[in-house]
N, C-alpha and C. Protein backbone atom coordinates (compact mmCIF):
# COMPACT_ATOMS: atom_id res chain seq x y z
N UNK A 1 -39.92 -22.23 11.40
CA UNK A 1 -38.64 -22.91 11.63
C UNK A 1 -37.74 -22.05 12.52
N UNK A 2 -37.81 -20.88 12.62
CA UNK A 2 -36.86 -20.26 12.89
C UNK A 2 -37.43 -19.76 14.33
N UNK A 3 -38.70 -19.97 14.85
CA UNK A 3 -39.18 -19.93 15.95
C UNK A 3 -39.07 -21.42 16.61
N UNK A 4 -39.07 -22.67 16.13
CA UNK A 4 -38.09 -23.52 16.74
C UNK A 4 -37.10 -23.84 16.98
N UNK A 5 -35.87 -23.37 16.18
CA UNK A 5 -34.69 -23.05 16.67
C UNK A 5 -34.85 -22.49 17.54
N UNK A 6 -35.07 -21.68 18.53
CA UNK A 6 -34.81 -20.54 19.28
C UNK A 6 -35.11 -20.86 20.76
N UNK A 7 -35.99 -22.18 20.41
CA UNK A 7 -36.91 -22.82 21.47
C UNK A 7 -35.59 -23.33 22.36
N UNK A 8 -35.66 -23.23 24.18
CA UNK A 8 -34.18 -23.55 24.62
C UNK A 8 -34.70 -24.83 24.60
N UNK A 9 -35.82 -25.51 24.59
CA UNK A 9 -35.75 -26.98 24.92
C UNK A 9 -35.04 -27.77 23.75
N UNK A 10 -34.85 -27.61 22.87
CA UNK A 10 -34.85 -27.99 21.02
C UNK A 10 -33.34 -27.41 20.95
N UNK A 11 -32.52 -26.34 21.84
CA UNK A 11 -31.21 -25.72 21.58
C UNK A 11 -30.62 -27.13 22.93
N UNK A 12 -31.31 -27.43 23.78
CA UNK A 12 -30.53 -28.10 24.94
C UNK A 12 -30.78 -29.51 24.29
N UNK A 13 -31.78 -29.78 23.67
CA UNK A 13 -31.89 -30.84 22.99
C UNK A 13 -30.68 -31.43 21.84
N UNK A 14 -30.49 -30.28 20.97
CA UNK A 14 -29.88 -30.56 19.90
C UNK A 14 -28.09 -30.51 20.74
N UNK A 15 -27.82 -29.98 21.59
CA UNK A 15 -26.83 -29.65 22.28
C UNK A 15 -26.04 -30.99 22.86
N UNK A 16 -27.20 -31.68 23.42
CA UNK A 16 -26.47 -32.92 24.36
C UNK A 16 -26.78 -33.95 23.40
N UNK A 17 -27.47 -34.05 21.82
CA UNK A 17 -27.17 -34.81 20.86
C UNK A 17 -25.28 -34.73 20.11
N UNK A 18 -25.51 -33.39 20.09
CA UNK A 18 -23.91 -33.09 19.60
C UNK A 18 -22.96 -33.77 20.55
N UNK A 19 -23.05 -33.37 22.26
CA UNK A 19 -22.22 -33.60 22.97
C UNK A 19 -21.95 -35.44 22.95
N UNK A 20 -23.29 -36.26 22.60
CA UNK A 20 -22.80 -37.04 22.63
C UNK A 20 -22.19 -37.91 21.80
N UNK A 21 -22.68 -37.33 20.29
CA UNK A 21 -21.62 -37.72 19.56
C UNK A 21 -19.92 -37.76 19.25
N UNK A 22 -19.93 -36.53 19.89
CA UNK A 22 -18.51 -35.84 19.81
C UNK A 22 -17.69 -36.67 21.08
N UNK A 23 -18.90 -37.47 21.85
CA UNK A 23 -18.07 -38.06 23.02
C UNK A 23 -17.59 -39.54 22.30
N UNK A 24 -18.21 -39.99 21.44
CA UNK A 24 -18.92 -41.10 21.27
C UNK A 24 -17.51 -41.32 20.04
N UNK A 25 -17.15 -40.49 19.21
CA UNK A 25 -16.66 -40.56 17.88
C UNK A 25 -15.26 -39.35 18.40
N UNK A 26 -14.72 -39.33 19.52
CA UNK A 26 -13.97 -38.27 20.21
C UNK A 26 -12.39 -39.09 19.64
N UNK A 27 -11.94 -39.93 19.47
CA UNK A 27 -10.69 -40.71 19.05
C UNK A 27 -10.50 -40.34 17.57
N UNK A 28 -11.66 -40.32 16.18
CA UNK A 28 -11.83 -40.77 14.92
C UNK A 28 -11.55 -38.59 15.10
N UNK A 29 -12.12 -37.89 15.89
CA UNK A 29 -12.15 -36.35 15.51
C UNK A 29 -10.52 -36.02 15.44
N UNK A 30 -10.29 -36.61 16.70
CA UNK A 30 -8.72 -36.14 17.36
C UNK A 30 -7.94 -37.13 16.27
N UNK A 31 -7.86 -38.29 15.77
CA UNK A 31 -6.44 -38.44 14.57
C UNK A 31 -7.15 -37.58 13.64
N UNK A 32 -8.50 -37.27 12.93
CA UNK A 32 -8.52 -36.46 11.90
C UNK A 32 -7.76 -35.16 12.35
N UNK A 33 -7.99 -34.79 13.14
CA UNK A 33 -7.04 -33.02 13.56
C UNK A 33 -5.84 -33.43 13.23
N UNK A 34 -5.38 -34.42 13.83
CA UNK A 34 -3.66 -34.55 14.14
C UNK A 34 -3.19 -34.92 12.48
N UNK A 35 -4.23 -35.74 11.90
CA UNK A 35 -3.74 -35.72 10.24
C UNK A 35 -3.38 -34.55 9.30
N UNK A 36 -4.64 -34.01 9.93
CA UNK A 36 -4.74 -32.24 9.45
C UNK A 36 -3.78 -31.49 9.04
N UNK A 37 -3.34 -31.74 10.64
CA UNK A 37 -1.83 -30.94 11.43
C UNK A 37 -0.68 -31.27 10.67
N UNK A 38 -0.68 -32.56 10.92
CA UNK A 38 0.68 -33.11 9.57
C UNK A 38 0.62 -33.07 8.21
N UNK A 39 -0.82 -32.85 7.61
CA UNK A 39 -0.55 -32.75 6.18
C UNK A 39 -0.72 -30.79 6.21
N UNK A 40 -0.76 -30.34 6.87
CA UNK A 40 -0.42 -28.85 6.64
C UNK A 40 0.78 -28.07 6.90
N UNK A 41 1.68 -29.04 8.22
CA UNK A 41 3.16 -28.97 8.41
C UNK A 41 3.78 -29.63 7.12
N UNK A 42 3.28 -30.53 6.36
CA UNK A 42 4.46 -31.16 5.04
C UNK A 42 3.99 -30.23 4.27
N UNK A 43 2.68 -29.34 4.06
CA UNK A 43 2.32 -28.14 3.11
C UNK A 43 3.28 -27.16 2.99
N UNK A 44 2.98 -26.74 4.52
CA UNK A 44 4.23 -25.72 4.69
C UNK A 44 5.45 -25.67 3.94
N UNK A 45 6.15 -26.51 4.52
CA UNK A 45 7.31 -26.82 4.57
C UNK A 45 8.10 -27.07 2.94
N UNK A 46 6.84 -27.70 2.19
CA UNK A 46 7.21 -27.91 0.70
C UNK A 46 7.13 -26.52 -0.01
N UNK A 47 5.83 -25.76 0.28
CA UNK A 47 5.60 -24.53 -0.31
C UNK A 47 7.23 -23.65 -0.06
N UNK A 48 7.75 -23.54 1.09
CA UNK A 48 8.63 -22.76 1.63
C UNK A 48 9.88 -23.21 0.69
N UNK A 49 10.32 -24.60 0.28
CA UNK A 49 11.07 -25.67 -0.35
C UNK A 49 10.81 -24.70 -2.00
N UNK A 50 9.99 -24.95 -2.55
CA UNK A 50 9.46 -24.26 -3.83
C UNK A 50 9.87 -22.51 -3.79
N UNK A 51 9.14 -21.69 -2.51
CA UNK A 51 9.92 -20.79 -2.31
C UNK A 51 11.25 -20.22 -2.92
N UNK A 52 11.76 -21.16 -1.87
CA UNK A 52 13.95 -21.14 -1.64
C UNK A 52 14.07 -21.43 -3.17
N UNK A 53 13.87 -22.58 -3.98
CA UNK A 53 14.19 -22.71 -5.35
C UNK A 53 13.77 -21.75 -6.27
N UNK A 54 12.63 -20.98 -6.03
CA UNK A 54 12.58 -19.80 -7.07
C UNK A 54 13.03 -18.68 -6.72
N UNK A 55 14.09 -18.37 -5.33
CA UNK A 55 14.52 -17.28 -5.07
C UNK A 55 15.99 -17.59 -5.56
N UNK A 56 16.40 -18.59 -5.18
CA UNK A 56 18.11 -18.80 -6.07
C UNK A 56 17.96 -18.50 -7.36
N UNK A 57 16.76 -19.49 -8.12
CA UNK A 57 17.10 -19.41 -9.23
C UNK A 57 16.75 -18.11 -10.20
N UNK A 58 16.45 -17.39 -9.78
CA UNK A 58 16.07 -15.51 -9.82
C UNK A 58 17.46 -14.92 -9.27
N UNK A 59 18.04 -15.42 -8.44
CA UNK A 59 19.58 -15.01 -7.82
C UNK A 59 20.53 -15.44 -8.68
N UNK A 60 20.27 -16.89 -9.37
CA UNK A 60 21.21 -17.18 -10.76
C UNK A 60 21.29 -16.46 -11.83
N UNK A 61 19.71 -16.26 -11.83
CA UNK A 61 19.25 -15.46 -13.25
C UNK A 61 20.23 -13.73 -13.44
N UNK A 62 19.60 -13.18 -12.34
CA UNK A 62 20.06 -11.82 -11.59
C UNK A 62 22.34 -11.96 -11.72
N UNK A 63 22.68 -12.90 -11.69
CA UNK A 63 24.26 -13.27 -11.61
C UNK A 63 24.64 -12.94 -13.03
N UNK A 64 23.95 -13.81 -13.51
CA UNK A 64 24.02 -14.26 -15.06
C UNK A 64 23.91 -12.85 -16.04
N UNK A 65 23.24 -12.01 -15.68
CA UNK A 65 22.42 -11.08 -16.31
C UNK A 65 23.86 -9.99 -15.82
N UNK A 66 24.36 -9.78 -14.51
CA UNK A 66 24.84 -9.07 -13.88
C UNK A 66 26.57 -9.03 -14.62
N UNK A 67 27.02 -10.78 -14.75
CA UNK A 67 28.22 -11.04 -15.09
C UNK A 67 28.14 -11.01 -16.89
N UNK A 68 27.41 -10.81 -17.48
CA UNK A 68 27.34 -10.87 -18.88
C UNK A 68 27.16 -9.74 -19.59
């Protein structure tokens, strides 16, 4: 097996199978990325959200502790 992998006819073979799928299914790749993209920008953005709320409320805590 591993002496047919290696074979360039079977690497150029398997190559312009890929290429043409990727040509073929090139719209369905590109919104999956761009979905990607947006559900890892609303990731962000919430994680950072969760963040900010456990740093105040450690800054309340820290007040509370400070004024008492």
């Amino acid at each position: 097996m591993s002496t047919l992998s290696k074979h360039p006819l079977i690497l150029f073979g398997a190559g312009v199978a890929v290429g043409y799928l990727v040509h073929k299914y090139r719209k369905e790749i590109i919104e999956a990325a761009n979905r990607a993209g947006e559900k890892s920008k609303d990731f962000v953005l919430q994680q950072r959200e969760n963040l900010e709320d456990i740093i105040s409320g450690q800054k309340e805590a820290a007040d509370d502790a400070g004024s008492a």
